[in-house]
PDBML (XML) file of the C-alpha atoms, coordinates in Angstrom:
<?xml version="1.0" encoding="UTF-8" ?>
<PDBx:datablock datablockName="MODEL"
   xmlns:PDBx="http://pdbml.pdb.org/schema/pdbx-v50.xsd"
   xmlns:xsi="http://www.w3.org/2001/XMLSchema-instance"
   xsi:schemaLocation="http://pdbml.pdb.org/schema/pdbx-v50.xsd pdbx-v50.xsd">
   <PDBx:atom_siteCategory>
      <PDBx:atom_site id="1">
         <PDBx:B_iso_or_equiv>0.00</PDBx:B_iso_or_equiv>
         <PDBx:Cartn_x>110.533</PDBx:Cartn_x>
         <PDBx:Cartn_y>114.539</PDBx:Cartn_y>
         <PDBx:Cartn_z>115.603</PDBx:Cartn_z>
         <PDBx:auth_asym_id>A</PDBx:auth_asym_id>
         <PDBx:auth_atom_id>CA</PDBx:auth_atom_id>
         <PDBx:auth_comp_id>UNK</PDBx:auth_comp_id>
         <PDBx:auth_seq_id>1</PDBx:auth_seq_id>
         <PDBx:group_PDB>ATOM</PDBx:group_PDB>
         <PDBx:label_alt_id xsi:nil="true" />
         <PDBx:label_asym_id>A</PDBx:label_asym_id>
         <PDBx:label_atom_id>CA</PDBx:label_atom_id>
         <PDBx:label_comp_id>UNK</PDBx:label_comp_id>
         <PDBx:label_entity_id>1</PDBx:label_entity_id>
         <PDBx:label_seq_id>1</PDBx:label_seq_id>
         <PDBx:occupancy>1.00</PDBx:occupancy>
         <PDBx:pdbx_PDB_model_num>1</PDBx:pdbx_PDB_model_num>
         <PDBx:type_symbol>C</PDBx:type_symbol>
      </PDBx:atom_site>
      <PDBx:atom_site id="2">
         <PDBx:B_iso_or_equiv>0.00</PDBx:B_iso_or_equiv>
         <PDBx:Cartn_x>109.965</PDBx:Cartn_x>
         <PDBx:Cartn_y>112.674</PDBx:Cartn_y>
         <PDBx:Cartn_z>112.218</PDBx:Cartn_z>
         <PDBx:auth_asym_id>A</PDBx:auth_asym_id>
         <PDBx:auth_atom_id>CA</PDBx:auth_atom_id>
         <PDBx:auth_comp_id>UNK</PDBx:auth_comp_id>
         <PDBx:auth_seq_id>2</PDBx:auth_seq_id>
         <PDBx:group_PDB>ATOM</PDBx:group_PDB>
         <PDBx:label_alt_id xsi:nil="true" />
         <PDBx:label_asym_id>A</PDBx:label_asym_id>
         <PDBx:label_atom_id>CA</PDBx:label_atom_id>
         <PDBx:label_comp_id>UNK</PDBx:label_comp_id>
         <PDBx:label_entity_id>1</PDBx:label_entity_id>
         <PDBx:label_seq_id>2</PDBx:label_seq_id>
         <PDBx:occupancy>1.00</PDBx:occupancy>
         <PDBx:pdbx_PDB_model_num>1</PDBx:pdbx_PDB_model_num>
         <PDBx:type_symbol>C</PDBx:type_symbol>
      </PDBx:atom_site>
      <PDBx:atom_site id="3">
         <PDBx:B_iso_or_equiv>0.00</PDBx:B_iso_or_equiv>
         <PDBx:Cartn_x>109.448</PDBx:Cartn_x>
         <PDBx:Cartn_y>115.454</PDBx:Cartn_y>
         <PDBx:Cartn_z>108.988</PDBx:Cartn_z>
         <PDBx:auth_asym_id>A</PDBx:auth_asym_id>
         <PDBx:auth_atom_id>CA</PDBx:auth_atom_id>
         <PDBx:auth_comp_id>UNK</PDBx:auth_comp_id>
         <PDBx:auth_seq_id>3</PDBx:auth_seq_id>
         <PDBx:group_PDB>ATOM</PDBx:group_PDB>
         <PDBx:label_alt_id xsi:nil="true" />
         <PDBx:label_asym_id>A</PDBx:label_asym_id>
         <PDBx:label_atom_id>CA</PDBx:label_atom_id>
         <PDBx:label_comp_id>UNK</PDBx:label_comp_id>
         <PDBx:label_entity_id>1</PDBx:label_entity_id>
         <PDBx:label_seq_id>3</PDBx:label_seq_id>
         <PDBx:occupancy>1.00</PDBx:occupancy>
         <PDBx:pdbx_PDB_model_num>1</PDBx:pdbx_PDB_model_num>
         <PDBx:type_symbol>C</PDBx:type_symbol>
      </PDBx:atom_site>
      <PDBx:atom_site id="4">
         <PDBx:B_iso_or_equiv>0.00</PDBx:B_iso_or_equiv>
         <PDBx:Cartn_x>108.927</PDBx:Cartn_x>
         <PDBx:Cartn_y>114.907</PDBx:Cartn_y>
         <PDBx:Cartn_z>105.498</PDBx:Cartn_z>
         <PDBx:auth_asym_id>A</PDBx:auth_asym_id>
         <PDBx:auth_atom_id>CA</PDBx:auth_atom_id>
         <PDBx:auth_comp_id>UNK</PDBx:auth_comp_id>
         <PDBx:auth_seq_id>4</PDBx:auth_seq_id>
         <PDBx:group_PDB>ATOM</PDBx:group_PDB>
         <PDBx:label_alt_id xsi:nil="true" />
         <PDBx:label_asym_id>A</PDBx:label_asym_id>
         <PDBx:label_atom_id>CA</PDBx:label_atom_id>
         <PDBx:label_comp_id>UNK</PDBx:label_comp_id>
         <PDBx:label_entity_id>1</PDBx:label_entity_id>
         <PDBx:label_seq_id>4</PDBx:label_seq_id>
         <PDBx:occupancy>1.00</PDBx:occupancy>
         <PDBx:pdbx_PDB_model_num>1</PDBx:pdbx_PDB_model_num>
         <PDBx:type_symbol>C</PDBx:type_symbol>
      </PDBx:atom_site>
      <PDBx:atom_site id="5">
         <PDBx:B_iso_or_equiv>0.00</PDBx:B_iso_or_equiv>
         <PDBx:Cartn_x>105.542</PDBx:Cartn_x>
         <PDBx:Cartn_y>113.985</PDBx:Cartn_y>
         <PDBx:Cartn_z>103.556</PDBx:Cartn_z>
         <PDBx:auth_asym_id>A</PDBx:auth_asym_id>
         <PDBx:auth_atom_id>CA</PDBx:auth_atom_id>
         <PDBx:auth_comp_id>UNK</PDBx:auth_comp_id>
         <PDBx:auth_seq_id>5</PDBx:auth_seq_id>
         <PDBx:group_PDB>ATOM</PDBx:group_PDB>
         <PDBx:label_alt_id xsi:nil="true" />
         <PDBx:label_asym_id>A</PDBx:label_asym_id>
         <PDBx:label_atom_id>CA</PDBx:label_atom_id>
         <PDBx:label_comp_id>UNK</PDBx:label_comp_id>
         <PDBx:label_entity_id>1</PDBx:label_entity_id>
         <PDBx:label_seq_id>5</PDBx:label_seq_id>
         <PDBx:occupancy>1.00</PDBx:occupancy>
         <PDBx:pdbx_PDB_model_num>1</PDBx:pdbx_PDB_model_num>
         <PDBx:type_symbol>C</PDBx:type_symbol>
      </PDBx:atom_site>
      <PDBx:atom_site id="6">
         <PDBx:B_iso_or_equiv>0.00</PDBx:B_iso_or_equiv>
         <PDBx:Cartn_x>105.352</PDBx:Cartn_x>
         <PDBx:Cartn_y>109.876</PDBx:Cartn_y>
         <PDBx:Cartn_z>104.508</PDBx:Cartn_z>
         <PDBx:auth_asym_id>A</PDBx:auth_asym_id>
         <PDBx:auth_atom_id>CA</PDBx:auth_atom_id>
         <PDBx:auth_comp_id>UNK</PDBx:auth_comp_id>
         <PDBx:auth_seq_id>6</PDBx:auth_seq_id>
         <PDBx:group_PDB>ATOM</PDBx:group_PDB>
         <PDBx:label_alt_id xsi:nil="true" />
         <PDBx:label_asym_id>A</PDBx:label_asym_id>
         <PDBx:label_atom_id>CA</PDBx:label_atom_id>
         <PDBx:label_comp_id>UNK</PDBx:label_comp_id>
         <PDBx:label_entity_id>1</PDBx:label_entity_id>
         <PDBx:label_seq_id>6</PDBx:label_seq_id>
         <PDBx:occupancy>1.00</PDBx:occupancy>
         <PDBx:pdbx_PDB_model_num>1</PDBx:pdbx_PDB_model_num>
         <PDBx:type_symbol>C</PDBx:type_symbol>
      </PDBx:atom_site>
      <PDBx:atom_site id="7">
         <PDBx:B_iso_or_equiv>0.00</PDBx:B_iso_or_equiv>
         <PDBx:Cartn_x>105.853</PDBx:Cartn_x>
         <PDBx:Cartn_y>111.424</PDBx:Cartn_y>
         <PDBx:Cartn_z>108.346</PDBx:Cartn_z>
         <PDBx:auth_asym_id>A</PDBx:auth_asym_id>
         <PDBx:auth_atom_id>CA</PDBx:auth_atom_id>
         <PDBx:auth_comp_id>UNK</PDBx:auth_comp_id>
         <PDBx:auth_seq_id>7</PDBx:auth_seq_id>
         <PDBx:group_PDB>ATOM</PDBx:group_PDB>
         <PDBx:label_alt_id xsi:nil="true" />
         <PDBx:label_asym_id>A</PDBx:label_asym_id>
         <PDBx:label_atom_id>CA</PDBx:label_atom_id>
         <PDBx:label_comp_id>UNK</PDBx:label_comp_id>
         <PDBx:label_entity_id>1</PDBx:label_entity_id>
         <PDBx:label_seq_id>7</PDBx:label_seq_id>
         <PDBx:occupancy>1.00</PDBx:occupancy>
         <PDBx:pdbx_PDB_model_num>1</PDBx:pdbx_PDB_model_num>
         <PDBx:type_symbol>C</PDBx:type_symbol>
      </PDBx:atom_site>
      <PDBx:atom_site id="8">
         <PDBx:B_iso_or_equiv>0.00</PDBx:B_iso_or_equiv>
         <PDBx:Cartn_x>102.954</PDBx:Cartn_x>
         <PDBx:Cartn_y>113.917</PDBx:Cartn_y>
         <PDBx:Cartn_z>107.642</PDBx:Cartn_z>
         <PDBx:auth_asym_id>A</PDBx:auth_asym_id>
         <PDBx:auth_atom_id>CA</PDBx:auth_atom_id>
         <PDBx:auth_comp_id>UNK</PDBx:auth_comp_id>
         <PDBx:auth_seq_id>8</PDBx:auth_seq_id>
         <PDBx:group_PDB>ATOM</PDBx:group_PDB>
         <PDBx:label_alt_id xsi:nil="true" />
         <PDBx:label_asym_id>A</PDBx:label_asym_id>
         <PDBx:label_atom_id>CA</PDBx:label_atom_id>
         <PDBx:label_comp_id>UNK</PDBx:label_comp_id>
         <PDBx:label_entity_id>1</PDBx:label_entity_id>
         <PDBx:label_seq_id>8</PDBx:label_seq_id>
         <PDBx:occupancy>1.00</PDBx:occupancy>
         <PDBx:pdbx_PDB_model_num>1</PDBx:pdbx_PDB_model_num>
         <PDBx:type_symbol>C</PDBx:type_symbol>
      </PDBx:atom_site>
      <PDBx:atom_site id="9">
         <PDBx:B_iso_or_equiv>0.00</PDBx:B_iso_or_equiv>
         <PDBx:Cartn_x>100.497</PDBx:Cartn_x>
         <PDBx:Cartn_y>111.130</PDBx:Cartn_y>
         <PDBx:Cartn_z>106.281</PDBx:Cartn_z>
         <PDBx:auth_asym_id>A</PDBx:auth_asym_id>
         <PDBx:auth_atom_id>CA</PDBx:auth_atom_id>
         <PDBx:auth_comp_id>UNK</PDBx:auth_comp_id>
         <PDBx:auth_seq_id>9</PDBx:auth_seq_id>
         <PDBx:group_PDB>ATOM</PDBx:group_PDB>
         <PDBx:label_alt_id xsi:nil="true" />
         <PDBx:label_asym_id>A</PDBx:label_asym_id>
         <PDBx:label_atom_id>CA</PDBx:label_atom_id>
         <PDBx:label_comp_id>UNK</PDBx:label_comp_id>
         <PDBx:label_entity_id>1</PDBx:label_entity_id>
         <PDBx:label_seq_id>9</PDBx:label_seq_id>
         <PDBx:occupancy>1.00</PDBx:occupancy>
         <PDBx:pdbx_PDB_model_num>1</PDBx:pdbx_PDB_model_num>
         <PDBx:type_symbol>C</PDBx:type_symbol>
      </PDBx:atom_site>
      <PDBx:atom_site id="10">
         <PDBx:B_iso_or_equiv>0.00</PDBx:B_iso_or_equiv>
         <PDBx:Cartn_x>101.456</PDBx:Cartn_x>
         <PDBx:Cartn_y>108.785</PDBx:Cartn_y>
         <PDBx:Cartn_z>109.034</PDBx:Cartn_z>
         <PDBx:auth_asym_id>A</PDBx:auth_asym_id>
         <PDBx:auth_atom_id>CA</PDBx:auth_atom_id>
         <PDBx:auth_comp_id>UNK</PDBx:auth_comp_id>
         <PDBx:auth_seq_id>10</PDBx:auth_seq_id>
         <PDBx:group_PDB>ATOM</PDBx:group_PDB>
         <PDBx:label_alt_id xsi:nil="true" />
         <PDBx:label_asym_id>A</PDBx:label_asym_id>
         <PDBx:label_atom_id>CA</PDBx:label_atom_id>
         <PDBx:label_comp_id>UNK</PDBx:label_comp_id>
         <PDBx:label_entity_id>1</PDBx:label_entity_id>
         <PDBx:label_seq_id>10</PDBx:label_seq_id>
         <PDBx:occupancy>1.00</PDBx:occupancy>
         <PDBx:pdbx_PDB_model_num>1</PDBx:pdbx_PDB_model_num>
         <PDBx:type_symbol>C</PDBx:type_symbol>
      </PDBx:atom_site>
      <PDBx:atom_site id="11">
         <PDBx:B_iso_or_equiv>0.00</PDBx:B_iso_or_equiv>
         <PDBx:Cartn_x>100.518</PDBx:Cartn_x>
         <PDBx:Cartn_y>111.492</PDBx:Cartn_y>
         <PDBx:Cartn_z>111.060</PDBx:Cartn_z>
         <PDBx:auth_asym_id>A</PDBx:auth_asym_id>
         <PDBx:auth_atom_id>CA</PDBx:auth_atom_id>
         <PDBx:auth_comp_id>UNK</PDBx:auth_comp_id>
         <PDBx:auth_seq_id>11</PDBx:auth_seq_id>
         <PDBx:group_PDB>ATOM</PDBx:group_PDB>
         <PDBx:label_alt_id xsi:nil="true" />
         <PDBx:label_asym_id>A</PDBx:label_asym_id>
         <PDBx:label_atom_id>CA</PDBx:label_atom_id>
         <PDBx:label_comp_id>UNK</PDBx:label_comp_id>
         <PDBx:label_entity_id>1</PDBx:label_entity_id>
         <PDBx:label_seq_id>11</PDBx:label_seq_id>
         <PDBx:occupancy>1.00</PDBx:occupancy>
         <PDBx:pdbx_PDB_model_num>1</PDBx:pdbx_PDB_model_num>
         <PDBx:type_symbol>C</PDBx:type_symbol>
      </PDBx:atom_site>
      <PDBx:atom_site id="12">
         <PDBx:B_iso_or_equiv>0.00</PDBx:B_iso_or_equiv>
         <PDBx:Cartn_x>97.111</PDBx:Cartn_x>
         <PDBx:Cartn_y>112.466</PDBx:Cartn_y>
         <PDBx:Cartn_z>110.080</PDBx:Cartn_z>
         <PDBx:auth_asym_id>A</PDBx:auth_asym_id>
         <PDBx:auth_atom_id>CA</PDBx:auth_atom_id>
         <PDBx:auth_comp_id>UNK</PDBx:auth_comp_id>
         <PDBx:auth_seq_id>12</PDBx:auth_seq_id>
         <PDBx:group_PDB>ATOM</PDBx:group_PDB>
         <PDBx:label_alt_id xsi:nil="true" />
         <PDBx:label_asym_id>A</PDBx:label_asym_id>
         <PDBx:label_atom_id>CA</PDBx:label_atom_id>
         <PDBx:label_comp_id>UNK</PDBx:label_comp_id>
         <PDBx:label_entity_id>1</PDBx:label_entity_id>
         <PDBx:label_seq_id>12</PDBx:label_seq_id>
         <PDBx:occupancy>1.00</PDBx:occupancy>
         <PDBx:pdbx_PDB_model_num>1</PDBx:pdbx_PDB_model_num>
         <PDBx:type_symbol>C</PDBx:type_symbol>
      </PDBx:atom_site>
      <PDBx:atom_site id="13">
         <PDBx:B_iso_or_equiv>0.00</PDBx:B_iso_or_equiv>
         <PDBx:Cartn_x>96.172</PDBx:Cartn_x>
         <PDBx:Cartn_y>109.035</PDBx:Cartn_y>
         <PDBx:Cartn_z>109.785</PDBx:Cartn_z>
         <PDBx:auth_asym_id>A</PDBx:auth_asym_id>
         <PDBx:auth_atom_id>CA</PDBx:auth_atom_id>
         <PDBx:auth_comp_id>UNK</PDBx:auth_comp_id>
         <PDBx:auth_seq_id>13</PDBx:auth_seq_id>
         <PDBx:group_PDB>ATOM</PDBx:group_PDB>
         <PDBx:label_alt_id xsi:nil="true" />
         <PDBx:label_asym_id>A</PDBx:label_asym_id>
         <PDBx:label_atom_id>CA</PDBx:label_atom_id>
         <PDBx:label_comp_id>UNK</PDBx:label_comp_id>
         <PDBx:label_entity_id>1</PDBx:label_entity_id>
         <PDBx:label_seq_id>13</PDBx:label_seq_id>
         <PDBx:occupancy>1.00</PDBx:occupancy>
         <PDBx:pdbx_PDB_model_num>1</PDBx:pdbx_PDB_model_num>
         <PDBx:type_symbol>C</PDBx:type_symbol>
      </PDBx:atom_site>
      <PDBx:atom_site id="14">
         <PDBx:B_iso_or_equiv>0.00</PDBx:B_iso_or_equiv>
         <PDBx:Cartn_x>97.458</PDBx:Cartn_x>
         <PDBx:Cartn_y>108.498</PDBx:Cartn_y>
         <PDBx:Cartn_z>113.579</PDBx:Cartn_z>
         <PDBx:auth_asym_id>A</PDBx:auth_asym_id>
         <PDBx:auth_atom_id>CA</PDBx:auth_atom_id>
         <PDBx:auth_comp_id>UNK</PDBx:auth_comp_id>
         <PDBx:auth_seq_id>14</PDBx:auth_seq_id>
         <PDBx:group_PDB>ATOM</PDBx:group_PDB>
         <PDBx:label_alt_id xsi:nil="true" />
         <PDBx:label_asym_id>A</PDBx:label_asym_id>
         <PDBx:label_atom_id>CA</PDBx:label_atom_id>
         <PDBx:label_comp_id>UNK</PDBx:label_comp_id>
         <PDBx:label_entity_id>1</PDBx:label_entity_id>
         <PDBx:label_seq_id>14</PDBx:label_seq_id>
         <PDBx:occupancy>1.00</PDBx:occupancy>
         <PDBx:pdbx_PDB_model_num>1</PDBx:pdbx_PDB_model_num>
         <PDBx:type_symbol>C</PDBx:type_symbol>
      </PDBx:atom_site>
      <PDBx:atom_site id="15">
         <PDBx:B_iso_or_equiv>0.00</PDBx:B_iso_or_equiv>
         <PDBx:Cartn_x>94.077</PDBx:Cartn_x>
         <PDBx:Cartn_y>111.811</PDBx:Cartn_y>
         <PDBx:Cartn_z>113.659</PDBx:Cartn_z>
         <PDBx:auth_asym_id>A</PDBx:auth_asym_id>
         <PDBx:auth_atom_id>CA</PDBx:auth_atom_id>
         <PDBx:auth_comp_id>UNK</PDBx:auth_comp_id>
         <PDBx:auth_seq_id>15</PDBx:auth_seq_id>
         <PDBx:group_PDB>ATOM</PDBx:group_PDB>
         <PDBx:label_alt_id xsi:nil="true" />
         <PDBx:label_asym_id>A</PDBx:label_asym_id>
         <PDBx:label_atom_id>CA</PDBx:label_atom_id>
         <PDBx:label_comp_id>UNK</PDBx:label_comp_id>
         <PDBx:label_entity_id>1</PDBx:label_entity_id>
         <PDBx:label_seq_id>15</PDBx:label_seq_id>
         <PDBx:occupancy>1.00</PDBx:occupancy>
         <PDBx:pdbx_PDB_model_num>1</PDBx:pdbx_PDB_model_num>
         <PDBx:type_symbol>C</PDBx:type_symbol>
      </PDBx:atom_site>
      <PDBx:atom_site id="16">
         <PDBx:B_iso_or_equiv>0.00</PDBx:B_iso_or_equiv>
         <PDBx:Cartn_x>96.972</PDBx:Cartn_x>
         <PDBx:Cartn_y>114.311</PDBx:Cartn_y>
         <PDBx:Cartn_z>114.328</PDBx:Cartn_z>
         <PDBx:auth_asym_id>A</PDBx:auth_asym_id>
         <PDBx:auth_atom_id>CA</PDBx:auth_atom_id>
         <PDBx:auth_comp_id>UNK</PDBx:auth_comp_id>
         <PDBx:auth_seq_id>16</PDBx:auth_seq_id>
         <PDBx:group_PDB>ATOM</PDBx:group_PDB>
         <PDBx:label_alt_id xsi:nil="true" />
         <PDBx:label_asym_id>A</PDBx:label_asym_id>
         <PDBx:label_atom_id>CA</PDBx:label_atom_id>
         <PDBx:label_comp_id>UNK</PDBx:label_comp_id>
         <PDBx:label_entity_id>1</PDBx:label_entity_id>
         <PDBx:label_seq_id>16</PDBx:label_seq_id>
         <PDBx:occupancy>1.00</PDBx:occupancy>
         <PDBx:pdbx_PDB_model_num>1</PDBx:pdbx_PDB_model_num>
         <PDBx:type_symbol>C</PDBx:type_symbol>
      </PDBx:atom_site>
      <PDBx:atom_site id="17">
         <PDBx:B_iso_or_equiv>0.00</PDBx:B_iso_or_equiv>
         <PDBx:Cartn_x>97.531</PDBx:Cartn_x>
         <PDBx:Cartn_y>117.434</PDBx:Cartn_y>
         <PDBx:Cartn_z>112.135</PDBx:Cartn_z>
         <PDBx:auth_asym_id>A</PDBx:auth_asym_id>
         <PDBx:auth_atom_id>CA</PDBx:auth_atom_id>
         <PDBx:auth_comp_id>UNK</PDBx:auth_comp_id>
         <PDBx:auth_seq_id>17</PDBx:auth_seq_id>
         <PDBx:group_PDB>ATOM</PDBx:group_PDB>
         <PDBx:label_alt_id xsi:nil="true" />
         <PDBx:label_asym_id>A</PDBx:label_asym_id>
         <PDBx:label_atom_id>CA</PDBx:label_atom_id>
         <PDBx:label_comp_id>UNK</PDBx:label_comp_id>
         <PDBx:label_entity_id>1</PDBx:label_entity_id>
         <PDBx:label_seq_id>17</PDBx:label_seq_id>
         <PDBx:occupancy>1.00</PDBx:occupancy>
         <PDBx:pdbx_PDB_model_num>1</PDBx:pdbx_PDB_model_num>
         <PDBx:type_symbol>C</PDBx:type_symbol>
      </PDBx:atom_site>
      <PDBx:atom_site id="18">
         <PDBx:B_iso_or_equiv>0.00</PDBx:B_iso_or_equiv>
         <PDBx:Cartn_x>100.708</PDBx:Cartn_x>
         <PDBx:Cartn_y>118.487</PDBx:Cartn_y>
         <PDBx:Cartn_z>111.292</PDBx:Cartn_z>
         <PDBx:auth_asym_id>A</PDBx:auth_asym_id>
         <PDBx:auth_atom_id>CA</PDBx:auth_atom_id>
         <PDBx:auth_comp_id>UNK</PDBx:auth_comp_id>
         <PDBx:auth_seq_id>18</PDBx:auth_seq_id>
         <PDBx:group_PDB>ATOM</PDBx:group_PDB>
         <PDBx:label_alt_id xsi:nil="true" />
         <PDBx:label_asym_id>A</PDBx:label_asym_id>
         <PDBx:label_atom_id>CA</PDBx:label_atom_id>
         <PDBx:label_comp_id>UNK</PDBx:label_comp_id>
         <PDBx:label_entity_id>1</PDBx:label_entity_id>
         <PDBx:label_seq_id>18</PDBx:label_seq_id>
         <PDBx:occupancy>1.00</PDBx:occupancy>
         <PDBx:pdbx_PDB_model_num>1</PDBx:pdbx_PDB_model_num>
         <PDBx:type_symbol>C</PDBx:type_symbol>
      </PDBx:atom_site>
      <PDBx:atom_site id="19">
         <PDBx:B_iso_or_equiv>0.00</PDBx:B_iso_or_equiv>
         <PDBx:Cartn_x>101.577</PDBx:Cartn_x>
         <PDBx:Cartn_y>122.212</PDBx:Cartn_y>
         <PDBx:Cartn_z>112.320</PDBx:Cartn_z>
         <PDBx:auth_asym_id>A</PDBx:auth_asym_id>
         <PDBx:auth_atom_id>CA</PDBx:auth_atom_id>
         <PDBx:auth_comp_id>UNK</PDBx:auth_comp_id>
         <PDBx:auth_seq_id>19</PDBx:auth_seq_id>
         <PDBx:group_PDB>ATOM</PDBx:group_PDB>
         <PDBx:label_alt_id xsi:nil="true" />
         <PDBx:label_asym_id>A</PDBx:label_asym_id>
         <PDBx:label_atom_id>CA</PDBx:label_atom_id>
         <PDBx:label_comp_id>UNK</PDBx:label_comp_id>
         <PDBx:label_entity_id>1</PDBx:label_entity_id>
         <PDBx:label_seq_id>19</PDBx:label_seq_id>
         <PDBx:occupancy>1.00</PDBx:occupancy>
         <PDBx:pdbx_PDB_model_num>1</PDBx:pdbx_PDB_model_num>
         <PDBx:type_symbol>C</PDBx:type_symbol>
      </PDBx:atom_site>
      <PDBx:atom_site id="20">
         <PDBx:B_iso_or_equiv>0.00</PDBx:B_iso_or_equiv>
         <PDBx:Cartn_x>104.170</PDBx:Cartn_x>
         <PDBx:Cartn_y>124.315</PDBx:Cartn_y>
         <PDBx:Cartn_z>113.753</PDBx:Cartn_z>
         <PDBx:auth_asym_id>A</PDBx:auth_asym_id>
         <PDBx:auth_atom_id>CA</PDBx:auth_atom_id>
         <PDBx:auth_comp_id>UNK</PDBx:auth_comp_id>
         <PDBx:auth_seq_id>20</PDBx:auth_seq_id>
         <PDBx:group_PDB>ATOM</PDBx:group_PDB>
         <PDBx:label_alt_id xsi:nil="true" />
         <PDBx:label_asym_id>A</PDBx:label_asym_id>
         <PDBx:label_atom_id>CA</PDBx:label_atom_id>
         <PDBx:label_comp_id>UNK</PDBx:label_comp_id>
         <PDBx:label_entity_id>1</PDBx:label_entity_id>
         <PDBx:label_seq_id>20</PDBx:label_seq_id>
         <PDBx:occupancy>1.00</PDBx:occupancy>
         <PDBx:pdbx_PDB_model_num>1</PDBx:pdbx_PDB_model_num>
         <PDBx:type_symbol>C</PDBx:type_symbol>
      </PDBx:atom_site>
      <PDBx:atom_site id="21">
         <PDBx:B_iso_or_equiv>0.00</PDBx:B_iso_or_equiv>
         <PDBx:Cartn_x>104.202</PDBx:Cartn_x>
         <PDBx:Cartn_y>127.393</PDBx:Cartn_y>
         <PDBx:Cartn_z>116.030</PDBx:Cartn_z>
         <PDBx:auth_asym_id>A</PDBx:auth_asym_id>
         <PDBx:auth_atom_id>CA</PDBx:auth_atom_id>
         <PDBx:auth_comp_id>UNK</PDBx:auth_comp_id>
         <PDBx:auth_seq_id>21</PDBx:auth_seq_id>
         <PDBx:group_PDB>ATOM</PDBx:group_PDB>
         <PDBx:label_alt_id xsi:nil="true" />
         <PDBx:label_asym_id>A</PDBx:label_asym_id>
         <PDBx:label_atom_id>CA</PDBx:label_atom_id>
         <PDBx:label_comp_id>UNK</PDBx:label_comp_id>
         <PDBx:label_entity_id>1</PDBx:label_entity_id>
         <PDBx:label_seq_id>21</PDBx:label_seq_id>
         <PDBx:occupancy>1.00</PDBx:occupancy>
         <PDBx:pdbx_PDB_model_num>1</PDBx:pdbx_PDB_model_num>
         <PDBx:type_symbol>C</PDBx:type_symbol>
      </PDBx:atom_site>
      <PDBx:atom_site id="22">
         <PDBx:B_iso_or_equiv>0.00</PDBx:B_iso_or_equiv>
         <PDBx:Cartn_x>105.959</PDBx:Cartn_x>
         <PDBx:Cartn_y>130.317</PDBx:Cartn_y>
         <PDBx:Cartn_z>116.387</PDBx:Cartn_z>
         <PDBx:auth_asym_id>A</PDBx:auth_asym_id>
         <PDBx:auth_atom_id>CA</PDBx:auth_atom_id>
         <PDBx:auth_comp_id>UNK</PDBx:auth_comp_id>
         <PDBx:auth_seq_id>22</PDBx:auth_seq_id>
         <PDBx:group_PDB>ATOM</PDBx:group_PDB>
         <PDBx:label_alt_id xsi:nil="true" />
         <PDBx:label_asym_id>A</PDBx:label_asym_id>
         <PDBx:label_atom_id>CA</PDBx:label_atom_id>
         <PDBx:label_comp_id>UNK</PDBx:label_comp_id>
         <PDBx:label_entity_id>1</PDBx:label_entity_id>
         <PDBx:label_seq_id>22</PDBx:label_seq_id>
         <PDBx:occupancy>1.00</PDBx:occupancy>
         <PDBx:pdbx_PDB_model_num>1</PDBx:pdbx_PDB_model_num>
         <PDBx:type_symbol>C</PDBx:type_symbol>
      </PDBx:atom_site>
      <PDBx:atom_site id="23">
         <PDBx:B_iso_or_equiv>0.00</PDBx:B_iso_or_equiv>
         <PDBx:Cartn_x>106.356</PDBx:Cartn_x>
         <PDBx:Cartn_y>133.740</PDBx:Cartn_y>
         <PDBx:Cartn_z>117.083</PDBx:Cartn_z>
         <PDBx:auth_asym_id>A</PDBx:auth_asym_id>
         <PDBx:auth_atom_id>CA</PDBx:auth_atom_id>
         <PDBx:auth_comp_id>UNK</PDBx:auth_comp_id>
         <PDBx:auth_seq_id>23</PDBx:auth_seq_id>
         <PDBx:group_PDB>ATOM</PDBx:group_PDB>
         <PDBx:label_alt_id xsi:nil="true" />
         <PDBx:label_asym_id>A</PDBx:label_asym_id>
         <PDBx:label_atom_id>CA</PDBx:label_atom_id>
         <PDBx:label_comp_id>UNK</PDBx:label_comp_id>
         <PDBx:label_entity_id>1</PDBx:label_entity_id>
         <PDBx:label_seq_id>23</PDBx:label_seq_id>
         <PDBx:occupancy>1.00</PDBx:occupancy>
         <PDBx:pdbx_PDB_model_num>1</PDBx:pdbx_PDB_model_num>
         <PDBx:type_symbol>C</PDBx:type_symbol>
      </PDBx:atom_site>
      <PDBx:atom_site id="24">
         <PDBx:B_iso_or_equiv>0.00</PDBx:B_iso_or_equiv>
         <PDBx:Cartn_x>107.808</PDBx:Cartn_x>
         <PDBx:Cartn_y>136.269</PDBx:Cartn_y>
         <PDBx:Cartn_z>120.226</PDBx:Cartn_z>
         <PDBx:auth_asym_id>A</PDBx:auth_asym_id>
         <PDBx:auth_atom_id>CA</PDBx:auth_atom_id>
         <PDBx:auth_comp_id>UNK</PDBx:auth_comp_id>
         <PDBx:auth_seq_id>24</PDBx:auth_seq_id>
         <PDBx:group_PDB>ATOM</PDBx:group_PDB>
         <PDBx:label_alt_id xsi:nil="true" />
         <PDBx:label_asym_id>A</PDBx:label_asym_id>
         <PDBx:label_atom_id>CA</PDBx:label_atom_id>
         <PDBx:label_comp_id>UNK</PDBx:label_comp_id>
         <PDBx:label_entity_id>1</PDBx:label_entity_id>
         <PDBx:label_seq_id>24</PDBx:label_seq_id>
         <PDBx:occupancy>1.00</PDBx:occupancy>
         <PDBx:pdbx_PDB_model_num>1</PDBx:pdbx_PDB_model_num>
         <PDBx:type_symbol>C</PDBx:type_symbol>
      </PDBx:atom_site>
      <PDBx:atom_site id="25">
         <PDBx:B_iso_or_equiv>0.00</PDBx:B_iso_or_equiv>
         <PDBx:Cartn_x>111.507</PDBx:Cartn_x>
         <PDBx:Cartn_y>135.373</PDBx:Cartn_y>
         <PDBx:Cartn_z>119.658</PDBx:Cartn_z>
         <PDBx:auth_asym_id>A</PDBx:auth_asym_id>
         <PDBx:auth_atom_id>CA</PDBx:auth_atom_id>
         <PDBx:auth_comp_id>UNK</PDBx:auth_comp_id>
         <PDBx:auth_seq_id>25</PDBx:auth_seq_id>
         <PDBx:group_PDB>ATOM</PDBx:group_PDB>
         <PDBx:label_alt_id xsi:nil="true" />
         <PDBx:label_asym_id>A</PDBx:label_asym_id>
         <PDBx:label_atom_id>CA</PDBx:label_atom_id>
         <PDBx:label_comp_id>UNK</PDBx:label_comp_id>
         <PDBx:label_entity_id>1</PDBx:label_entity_id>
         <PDBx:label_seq_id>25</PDBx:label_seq_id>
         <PDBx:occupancy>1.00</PDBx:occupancy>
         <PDBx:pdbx_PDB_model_num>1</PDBx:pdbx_PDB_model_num>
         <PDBx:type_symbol>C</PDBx:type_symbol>
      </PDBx:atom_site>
   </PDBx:atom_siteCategory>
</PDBx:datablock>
């Protein structure tokens, strides 16, 4: 729910990676 670069760091060093999916409408 949280975006942006300090929200992607806090991620990965929770040992999550970022991503997204998509695709089929």
């Amino acid at each position: 729910t949280e975006f942006g670069k300090g929200s992607a760091r806090r991620t990965r060093r929770a040992g999550r990676v970022p991503a997204v999916i998509y695709g089929h409408g």
